[in-house]
C-alpha atoms as a PDB file:
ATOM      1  CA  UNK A   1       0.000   0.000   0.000  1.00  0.00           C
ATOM      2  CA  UNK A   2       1.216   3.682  -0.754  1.00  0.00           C
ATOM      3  CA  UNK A   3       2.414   5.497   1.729  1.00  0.00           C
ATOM      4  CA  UNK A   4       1.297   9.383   1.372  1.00  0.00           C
ATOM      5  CA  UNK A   5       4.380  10.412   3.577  1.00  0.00           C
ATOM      6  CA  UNK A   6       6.670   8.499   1.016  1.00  0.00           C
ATOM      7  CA  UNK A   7       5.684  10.468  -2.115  1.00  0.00           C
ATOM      8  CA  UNK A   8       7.926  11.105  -4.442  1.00  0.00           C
ATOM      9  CA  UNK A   9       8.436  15.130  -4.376  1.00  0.00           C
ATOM     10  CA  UNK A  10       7.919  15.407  -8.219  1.00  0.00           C
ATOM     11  CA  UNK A  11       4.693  14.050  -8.177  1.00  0.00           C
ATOM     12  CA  UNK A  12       1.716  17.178  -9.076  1.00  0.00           C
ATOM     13  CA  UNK A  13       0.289  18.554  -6.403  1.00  0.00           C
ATOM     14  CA  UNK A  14      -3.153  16.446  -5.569  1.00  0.00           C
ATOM     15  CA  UNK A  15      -4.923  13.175  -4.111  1.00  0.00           C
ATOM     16  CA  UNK A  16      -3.153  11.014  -6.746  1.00  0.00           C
ATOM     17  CA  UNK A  17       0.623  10.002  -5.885  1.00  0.00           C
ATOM     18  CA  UNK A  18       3.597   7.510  -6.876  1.00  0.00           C
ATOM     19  CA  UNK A  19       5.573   6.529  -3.916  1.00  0.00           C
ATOM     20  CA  UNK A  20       9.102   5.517  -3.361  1.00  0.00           C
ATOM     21  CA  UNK A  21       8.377   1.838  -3.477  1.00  0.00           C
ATOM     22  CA  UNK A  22       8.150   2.465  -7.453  1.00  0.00           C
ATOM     23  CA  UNK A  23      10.284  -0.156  -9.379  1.00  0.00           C
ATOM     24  CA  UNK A  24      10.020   2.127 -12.863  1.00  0.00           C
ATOM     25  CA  UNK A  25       7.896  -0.940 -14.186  1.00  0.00           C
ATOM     26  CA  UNK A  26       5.851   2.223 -15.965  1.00  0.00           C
ATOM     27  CA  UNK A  27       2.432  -0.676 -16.155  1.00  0.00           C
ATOM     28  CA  UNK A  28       1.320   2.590 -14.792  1.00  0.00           C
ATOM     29  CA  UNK A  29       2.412   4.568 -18.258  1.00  0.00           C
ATOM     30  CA  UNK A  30       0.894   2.184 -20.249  1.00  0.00           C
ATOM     31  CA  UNK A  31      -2.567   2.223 -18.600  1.00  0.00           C
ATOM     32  CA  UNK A  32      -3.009   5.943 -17.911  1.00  0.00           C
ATOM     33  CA  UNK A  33      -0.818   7.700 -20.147  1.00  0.00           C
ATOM     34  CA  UNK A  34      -2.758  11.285 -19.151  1.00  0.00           C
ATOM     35  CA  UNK A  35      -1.532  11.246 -15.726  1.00  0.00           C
ATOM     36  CA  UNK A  36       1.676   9.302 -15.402  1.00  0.00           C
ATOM     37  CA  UNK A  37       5.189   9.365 -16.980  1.00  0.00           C
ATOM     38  CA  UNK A  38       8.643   8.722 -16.068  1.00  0.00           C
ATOM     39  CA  UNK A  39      10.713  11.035 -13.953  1.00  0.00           C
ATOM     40  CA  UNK A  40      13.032  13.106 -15.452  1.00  0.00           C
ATOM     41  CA  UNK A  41      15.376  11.181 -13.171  1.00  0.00           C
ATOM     42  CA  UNK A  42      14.775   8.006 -14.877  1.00  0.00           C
ATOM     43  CA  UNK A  43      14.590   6.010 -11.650  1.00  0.00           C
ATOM     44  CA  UNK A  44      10.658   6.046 -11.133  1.00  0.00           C
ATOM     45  CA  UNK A  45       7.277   7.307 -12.582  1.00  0.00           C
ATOM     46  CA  UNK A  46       5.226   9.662 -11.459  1.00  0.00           C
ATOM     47  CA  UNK A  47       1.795  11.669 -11.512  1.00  0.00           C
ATOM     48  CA  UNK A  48       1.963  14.501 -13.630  1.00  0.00           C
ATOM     49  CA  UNK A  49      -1.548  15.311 -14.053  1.00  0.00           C
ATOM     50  CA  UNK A  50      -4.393  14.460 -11.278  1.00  0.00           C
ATOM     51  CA  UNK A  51      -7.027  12.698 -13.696  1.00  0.00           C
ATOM     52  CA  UNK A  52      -9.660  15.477 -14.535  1.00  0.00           C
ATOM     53  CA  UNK A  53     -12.168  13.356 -15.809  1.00  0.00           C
ATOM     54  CA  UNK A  54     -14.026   9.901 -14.974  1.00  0.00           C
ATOM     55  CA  UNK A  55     -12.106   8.449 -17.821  1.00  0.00           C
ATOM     56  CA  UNK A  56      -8.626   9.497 -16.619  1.00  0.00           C
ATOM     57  CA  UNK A  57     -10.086   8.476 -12.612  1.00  0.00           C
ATOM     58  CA  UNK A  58     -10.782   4.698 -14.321  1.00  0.00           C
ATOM     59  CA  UNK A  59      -7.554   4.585 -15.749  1.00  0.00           C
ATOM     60  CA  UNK A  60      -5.607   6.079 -12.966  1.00  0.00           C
ATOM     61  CA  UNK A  61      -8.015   3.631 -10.538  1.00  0.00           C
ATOM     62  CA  UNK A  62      -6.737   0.312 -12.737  1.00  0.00           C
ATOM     63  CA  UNK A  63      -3.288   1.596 -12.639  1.00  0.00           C
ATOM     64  CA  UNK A  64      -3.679   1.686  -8.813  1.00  0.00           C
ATOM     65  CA  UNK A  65      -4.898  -1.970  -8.671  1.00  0.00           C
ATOM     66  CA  UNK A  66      -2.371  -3.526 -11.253  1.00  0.00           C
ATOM     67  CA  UNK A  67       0.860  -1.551 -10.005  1.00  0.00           C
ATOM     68  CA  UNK A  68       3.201  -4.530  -8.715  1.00  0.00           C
ATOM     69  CA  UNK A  69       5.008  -3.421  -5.758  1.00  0.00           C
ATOM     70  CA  UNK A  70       1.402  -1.031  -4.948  1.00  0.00           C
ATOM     71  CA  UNK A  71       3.690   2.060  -5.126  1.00  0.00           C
ATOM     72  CA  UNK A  72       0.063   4.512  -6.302  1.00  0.00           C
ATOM     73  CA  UNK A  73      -2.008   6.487  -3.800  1.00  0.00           C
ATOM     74  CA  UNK A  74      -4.800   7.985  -3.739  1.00  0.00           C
ATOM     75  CA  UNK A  75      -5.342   9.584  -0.354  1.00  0.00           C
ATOM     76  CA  UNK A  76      -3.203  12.348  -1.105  1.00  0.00           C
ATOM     77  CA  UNK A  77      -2.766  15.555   0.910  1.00  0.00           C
END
């Protein structure tokens, strides 16, 4: 489960979240490409864009449930 105080910092400001247990596995790219991409780091992925839509909330909601190592939140502050 994500842990809200283990965000990474260059996540957008919002409810949505990718936390340091991210393995750059960017499943989470590939199934909501409005909202996540890879760092500019290159060593994780991370919400760029809180969904704005109930398609982008779906995606961003099956990301969530199919992220391996459950590094997405959705709690946010």
């Amino acid at each position: 489960m994500a842990e809200v105080a283990e965000r990474w910092e260059d996540n957008i400001a919002g409810a949505w979240y990718v936390d340091k247990s991210c393995i750059l596995c960017s499943l989470c790219v590939d199934l909501a490409p409005n909202n996540f991409k890879e760092s500019e780091a290159g060593d994780h992925d991370m919400v760029y864009k809180q969904p704005e839509n109930d398609e982008e909330k779906a995606q961003c909601d099956e990301a969530k449930e199919q992220c391996p190592v459950e590094a997405i939140g959705s709690d946010g502050t």
